[in-house]
C-alpha atoms as a PDB file:
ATOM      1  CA  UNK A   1       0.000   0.000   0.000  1.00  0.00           C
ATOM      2  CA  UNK A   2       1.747   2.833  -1.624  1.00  0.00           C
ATOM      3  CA  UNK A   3      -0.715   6.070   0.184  1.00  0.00           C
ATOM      4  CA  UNK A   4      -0.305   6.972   3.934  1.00  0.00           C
ATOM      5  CA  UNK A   5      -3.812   5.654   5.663  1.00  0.00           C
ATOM      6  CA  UNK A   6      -4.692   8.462   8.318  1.00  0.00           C
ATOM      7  CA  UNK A   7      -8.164   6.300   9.048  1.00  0.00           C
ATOM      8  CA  UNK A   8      -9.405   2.668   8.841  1.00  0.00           C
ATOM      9  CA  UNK A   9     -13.077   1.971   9.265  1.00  0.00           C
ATOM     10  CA  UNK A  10     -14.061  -1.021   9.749  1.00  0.00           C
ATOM     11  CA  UNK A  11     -17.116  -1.951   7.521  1.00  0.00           C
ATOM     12  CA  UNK A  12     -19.753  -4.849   7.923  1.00  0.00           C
ATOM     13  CA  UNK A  13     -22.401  -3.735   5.071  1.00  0.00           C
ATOM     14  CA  UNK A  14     -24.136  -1.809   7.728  1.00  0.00           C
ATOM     15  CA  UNK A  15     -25.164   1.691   7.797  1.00  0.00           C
ATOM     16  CA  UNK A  16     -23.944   2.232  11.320  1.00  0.00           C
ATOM     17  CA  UNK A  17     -20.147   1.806   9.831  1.00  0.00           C
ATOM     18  CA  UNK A  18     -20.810   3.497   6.405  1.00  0.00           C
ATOM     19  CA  UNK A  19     -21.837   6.365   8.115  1.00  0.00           C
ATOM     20  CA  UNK A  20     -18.640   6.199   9.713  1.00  0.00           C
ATOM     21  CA  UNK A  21     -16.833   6.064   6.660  1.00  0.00           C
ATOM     22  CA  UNK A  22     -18.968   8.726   5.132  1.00  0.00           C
ATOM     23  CA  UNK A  23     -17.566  11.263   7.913  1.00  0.00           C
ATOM     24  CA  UNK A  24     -13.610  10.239   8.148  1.00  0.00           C
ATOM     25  CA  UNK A  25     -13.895  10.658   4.029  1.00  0.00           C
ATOM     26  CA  UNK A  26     -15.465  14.094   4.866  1.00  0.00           C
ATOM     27  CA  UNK A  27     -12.820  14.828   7.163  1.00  0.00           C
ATOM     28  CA  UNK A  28      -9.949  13.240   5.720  1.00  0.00           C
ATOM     29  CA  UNK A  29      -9.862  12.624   2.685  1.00  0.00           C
ATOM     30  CA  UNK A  30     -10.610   9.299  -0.005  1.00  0.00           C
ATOM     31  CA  UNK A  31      -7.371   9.315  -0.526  1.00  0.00           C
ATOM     32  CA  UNK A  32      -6.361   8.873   3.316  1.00  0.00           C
ATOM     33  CA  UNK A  33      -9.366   7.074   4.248  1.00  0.00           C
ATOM     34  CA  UNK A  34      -9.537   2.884   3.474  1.00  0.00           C
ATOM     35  CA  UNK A  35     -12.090   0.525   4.801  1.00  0.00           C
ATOM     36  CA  UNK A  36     -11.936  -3.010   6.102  1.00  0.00           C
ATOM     37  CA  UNK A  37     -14.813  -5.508   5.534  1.00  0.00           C
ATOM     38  CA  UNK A  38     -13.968  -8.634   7.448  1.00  0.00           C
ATOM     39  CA  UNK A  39     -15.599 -11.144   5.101  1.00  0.00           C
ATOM     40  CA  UNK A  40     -17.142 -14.044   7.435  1.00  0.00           C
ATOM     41  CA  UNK A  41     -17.717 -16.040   3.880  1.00  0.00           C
ATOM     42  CA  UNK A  42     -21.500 -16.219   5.985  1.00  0.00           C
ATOM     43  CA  UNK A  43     -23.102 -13.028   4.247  1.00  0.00           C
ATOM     44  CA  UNK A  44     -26.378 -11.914   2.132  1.00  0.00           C
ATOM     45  CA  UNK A  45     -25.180 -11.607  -1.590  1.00  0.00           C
ATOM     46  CA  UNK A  46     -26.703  -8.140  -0.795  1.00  0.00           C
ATOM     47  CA  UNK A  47     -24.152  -7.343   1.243  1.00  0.00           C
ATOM     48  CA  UNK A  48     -21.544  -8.321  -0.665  1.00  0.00           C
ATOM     49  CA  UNK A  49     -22.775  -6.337  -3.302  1.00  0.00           C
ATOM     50  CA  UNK A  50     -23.385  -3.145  -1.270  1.00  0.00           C
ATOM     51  CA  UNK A  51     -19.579  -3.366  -0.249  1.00  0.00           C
ATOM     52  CA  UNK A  52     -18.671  -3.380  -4.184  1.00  0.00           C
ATOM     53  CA  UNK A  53     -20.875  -0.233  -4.487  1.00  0.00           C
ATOM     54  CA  UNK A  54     -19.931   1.635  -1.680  1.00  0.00           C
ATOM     55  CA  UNK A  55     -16.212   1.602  -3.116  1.00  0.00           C
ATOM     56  CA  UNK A  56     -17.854   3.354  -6.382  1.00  0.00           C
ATOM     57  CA  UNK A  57     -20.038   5.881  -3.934  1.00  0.00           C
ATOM     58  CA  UNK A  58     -17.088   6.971  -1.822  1.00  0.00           C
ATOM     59  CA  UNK A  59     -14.074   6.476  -3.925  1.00  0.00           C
ATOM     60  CA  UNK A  60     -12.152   4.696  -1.781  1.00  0.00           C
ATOM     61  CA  UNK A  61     -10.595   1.550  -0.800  1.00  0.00           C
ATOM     62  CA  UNK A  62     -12.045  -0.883   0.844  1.00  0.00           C
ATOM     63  CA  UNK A  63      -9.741  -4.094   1.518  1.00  0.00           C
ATOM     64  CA  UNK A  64     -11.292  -7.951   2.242  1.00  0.00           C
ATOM     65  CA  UNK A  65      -9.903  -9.879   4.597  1.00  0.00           C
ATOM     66  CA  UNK A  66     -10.608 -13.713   5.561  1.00  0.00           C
ATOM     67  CA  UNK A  67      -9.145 -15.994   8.414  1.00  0.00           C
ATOM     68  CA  UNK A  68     -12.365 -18.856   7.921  1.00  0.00           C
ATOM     69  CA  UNK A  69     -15.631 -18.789   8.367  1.00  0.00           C
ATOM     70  CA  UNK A  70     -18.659 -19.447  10.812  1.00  0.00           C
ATOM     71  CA  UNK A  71     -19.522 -23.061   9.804  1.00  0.00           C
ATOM     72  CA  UNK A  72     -16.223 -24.100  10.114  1.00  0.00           C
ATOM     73  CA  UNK A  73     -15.638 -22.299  13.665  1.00  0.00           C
ATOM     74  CA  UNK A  74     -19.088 -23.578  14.614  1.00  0.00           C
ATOM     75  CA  UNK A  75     -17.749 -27.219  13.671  1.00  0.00           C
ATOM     76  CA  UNK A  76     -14.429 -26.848  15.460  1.00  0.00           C
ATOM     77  CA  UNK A  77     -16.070 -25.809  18.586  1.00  0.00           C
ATOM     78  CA  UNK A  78     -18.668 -28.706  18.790  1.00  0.00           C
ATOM     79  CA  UNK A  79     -20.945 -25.950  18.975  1.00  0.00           C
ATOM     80  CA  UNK A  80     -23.281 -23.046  17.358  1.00  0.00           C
ATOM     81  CA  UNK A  81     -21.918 -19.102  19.152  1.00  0.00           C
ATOM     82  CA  UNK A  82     -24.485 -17.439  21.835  1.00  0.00           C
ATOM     83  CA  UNK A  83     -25.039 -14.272  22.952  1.00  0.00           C
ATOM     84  CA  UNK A  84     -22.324 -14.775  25.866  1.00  0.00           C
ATOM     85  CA  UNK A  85     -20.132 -16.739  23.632  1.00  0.00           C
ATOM     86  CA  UNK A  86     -19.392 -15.362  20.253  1.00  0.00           C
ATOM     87  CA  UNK A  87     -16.303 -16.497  19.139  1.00  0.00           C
ATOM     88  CA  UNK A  88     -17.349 -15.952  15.042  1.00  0.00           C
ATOM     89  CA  UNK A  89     -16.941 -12.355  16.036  1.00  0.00           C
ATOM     90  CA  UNK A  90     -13.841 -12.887  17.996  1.00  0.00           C
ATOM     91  CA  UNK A  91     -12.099 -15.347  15.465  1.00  0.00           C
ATOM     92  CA  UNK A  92     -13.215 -13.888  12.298  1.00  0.00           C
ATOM     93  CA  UNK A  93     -13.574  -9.820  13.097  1.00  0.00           C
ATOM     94  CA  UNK A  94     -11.550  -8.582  16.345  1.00  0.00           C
ATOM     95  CA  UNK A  95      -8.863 -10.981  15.319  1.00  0.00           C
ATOM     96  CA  UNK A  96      -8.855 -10.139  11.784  1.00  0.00           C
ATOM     97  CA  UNK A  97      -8.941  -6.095  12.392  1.00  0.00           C
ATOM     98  CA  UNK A  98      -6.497  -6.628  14.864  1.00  0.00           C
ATOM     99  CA  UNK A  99      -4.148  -7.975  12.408  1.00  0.00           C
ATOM    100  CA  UNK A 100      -4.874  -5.973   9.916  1.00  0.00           C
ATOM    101  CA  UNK A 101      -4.066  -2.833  12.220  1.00  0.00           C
ATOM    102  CA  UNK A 102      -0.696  -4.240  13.348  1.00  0.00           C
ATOM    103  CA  UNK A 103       0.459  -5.039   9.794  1.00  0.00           C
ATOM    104  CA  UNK A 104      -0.622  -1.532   8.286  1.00  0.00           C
ATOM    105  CA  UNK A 105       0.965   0.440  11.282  1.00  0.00           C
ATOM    106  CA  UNK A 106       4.353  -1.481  10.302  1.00  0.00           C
ATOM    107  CA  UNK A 107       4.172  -1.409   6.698  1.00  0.00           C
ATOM    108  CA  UNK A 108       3.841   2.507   6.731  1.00  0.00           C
ATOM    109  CA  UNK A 109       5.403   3.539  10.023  1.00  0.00           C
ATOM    110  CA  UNK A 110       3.057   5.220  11.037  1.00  0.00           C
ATOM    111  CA  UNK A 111       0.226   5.313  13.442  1.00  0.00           C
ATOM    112  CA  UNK A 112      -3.877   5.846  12.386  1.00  0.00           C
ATOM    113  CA  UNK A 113      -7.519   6.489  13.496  1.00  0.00           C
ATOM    114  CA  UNK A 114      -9.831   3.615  13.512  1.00  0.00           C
ATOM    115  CA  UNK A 115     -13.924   4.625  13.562  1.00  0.00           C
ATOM    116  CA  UNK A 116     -15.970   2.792  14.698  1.00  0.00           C
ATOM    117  CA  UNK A 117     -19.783   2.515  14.433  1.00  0.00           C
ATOM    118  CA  UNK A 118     -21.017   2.056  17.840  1.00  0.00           C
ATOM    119  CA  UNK A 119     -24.069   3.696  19.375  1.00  0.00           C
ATOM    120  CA  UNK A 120     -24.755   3.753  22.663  1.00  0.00           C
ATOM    121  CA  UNK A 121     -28.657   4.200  21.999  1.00  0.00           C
ATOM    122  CA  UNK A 122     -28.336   0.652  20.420  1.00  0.00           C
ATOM    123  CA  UNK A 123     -28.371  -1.534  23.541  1.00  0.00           C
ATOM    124  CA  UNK A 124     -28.364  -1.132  27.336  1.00  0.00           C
ATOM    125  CA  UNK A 125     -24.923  -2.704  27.239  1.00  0.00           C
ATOM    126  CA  UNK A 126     -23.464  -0.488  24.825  1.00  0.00           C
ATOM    127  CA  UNK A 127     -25.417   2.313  27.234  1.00  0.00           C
ATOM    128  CA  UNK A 128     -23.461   1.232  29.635  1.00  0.00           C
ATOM    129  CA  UNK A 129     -19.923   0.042  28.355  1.00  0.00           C
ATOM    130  CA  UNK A 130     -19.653   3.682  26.483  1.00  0.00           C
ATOM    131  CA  UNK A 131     -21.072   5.883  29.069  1.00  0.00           C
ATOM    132  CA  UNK A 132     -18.031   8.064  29.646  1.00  0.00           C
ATOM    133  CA  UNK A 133     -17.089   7.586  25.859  1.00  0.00           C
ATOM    134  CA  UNK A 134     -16.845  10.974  23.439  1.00  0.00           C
ATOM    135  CA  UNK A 135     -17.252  11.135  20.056  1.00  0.00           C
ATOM    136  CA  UNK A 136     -14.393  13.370  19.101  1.00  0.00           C
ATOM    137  CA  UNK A 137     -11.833  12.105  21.246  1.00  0.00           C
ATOM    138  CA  UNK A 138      -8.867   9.423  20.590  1.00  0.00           C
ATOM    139  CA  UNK A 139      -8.819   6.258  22.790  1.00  0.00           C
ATOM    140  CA  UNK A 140      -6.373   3.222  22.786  1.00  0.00           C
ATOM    141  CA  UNK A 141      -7.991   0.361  21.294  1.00  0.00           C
ATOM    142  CA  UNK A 142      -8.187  -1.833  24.546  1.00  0.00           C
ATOM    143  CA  UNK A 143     -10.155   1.156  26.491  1.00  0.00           C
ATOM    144  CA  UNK A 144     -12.622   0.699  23.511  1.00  0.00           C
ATOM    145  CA  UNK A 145     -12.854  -3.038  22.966  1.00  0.00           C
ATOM    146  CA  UNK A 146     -10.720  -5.208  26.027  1.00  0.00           C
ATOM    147  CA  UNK A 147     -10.048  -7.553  23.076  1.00  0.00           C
ATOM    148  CA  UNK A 148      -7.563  -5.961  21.130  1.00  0.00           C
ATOM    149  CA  UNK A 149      -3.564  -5.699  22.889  1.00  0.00           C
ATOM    150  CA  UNK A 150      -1.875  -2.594  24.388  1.00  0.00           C
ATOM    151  CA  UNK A 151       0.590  -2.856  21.927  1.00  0.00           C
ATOM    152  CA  UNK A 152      -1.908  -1.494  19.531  1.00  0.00           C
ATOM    153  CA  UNK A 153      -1.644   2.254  21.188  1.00  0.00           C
ATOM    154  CA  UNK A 154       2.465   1.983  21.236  1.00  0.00           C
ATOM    155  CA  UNK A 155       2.024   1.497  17.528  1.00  0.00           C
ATOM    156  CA  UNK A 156       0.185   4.825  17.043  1.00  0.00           C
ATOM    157  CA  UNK A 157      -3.179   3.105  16.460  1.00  0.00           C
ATOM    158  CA  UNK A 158      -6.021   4.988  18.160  1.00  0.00           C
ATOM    159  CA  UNK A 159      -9.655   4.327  18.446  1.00  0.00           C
ATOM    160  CA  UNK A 160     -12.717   7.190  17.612  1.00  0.00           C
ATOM    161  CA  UNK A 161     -16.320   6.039  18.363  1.00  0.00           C
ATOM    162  CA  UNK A 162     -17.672   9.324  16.012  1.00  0.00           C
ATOM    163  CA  UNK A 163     -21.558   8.110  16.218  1.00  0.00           C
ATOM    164  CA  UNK A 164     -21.444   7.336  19.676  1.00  0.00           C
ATOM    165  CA  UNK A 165     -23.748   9.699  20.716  1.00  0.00           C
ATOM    166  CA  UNK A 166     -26.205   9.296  17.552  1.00  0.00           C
ATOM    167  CA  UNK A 167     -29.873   7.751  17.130  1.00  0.00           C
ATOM    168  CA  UNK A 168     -31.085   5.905  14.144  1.00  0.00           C
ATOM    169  CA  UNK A 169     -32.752   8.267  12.894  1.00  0.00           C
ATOM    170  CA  UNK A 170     -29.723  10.255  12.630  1.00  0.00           C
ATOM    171  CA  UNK A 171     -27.961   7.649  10.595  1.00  0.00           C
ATOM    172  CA  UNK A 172     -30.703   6.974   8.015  1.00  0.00           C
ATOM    173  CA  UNK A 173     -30.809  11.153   8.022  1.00  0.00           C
ATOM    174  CA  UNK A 174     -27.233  11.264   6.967  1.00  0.00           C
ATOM    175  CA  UNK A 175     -27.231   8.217   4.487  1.00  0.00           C
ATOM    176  CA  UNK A 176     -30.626   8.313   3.250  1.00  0.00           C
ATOM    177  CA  UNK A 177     -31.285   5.605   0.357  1.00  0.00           C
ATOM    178  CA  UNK A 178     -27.600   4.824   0.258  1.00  0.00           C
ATOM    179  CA  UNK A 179     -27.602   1.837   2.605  1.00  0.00           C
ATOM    180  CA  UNK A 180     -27.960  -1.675   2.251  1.00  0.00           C
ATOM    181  CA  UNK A 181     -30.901  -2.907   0.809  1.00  0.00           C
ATOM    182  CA  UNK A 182     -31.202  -5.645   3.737  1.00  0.00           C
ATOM    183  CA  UNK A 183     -32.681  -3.116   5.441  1.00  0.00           C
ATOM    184  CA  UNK A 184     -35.793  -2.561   3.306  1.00  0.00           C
ATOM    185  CA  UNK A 185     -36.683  -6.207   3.589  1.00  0.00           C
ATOM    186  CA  UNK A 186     -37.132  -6.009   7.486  1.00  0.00           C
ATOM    187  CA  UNK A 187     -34.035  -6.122   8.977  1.00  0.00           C
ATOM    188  CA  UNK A 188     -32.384  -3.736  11.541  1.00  0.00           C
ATOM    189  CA  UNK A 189     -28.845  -5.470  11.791  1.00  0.00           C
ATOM    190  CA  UNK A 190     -26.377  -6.463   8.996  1.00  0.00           C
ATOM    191  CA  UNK A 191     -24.117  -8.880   9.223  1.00  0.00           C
ATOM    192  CA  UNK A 192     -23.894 -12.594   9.489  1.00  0.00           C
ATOM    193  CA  UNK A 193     -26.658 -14.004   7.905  1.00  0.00           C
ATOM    194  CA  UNK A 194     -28.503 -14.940   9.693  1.00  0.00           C
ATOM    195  CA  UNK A 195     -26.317 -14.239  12.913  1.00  0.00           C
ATOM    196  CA  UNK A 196     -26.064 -17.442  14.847  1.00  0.00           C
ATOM    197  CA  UNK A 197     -25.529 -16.191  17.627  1.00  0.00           C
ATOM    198  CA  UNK A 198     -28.891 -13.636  17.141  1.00  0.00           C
ATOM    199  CA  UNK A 199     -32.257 -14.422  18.463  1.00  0.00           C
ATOM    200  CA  UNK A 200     -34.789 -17.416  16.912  1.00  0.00           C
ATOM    201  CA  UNK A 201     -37.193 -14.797  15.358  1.00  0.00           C
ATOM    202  CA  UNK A 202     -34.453 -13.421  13.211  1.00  0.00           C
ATOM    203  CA  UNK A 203     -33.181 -16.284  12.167  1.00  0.00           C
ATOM    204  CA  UNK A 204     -36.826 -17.660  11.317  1.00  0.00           C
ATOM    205  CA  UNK A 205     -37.049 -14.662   8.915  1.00  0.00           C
ATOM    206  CA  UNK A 206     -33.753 -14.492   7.551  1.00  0.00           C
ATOM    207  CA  UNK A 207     -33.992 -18.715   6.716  1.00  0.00           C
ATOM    208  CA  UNK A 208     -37.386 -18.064   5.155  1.00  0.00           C
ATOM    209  CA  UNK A 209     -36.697 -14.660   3.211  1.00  0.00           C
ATOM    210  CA  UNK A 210     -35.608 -15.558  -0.281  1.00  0.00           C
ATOM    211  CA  UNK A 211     -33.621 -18.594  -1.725  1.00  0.00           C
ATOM    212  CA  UNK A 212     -30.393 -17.662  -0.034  1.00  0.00           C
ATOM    213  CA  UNK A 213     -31.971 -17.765   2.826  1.00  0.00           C
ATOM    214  CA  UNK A 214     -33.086 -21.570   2.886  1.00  0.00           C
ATOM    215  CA  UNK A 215     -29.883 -22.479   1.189  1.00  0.00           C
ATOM    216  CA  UNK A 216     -28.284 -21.581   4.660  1.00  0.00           C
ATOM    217  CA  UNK A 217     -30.511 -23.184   6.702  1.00  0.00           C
ATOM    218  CA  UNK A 218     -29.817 -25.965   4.411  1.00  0.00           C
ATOM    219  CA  UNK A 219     -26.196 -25.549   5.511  1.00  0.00           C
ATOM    220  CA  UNK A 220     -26.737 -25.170   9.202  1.00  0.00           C
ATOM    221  CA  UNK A 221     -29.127 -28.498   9.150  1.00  0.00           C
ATOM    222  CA  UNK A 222     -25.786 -30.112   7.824  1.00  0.00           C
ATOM    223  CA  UNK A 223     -23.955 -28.914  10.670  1.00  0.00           C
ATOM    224  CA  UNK A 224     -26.811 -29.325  13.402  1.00  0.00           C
ATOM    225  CA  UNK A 225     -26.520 -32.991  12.437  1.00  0.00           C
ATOM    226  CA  UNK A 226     -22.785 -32.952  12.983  1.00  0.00           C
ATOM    227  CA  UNK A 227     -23.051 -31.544  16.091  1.00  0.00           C
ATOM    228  CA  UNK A 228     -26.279 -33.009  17.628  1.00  0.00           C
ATOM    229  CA  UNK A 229     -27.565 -29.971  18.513  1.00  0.00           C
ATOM    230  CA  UNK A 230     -29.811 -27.480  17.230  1.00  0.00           C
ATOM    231  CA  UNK A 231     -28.921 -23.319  16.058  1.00  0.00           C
ATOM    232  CA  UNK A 232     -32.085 -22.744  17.699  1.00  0.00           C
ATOM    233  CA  UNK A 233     -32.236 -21.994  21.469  1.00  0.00           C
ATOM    234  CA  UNK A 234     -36.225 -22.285  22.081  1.00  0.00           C
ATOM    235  CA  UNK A 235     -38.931 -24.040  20.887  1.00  0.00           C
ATOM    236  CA  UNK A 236     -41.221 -21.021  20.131  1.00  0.00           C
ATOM    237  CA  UNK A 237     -38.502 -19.584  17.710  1.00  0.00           C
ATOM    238  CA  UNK A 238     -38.746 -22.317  15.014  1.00  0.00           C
ATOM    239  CA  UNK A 239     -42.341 -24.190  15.789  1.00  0.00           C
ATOM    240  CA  UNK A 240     -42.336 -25.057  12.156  1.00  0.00           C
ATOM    241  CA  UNK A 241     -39.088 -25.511  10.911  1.00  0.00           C
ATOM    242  CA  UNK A 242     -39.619 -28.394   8.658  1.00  0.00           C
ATOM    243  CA  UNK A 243     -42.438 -26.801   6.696  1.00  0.00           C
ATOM    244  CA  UNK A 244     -39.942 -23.882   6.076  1.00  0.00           C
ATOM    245  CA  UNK A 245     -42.765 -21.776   7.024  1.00  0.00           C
ATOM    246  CA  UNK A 246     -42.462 -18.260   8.866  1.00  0.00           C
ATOM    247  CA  UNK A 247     -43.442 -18.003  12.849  1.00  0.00           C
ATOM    248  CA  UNK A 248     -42.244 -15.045  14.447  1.00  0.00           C
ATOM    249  CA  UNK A 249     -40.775 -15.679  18.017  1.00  0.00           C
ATOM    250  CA  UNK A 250     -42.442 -13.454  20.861  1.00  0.00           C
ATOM    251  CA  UNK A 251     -39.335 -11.479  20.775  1.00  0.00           C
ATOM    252  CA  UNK A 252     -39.899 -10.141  16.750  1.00  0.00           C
ATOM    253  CA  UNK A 253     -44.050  -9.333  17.761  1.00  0.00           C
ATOM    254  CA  UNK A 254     -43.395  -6.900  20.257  1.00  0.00           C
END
């Protein structure tokens, strides 16, 4: 990589983190500003093609990198990732951005911003782990996310949560019809799909929305036979799994 990279944003598809990109570009430049989509090889075509556009729509780079995906973590595990125990994200994302960060900070010499998209309006926990947090100001990765090392910060890699403070409605102000179509269909996350690790009612829809969606629940019943055990955590997510027919969970009818 020939250009000096003043900020990395890490990209999933999702408008929280192309809103993210949309404001370092503003601030920094295209030509100082590259993007990292962690590829999970577990994602919508949809979002694969939104990544491919949003390099046209910003003019700027946006790198893919792989270390595996979920079916094969899920597999080498013995079991399907939880809310408390999500080691696709771990494995294939923090570990991946990580790397990524160490190499580039080497390879130029030089230190850089990474944005990322949280909100704190998003979840209690994220209420709660960012409380003290501000938007504008620089924080060494492990302060941000305990997973990534100090020697991050000695590097001259610094964190910037520049959304922090923002509600939805802000984002889909800011992008307007420029995000990922996934949303349209129903969806308020992007990512995984379906997220294993998510609740029954959203993988019910996403395994019953379109043909890509049923091919991967074709793919998890391979695995759920490997395993013994089922992706599905309750009985009233998924009454009527085998007639691939669509029953919301409690949680998706509130």
């Amino acid at each position: 990589m020939s250009k000096i990279v003043k900020c990395l944003v890490p990209v999933s598809g999702g408008k929280d983190s192309q809103v993210c990109l949309e404001l370092a570009i503003e601030k920094f430049g295209s030509d100082s500003v590259i993007g990292l989509f962690c590829d999970t090889q577990f994602e919508h075509p949809l979002t694969y093609e939104h990544i491919e556009k949003m390099k046209g729509m910003y003019g700027v780079e946006i790198i893919t990198r792989s270390d595996g995906d979920v079916l094969s973590e899920c597999r080498k595990r013995k079991r399907f990732p939880s809310d408390n125990v999500r080691f696709c994200t771990n494995h294939l994302k923090i570990r991946v951005t990580k790397n990524f960060c160490a190499w580039l900070a080497k390879n130029q010499g030089d230190g850089f911003e990474v944005w990322y998209g949280m909100r704190r309006k998003e979840s209690h926990g994220r209420a709660k782990r960012y409380e003290h947090t501000i938007d504008d100001e620089l924080y060494p990765p492990h302060i941000i996310l305990a997973n990534y090392p100090k020697y991050l910060e000695k590097m001259g890699v610094m964190f910037r949560l520049p959304i922090c403070d923002w509600h939805e409605r802000d984002v889909y102000e800011k992008l307007g019809d420029k995000v990922n179509p996934l949303y349209s269909k129903g969806f308020d996350r992007v990512g995984c799909f379906p997220c294993l690790a998510g609740g029954d009612g959203f993988k019910d829809i996403a395994f019953n929305l379109d043909d890509f969606g049923r091919e991967q629940r074709e793919r998890v019943r391979v695995v759920e036979k490997e395993l013994g055990k089922s992706v599905f955590t309750s009985k009233r997510g998924y009454q009527k799994d085998n007639e691939n027919q669509l029953s919301l969970c409690f949680v998706c009818q509130i």
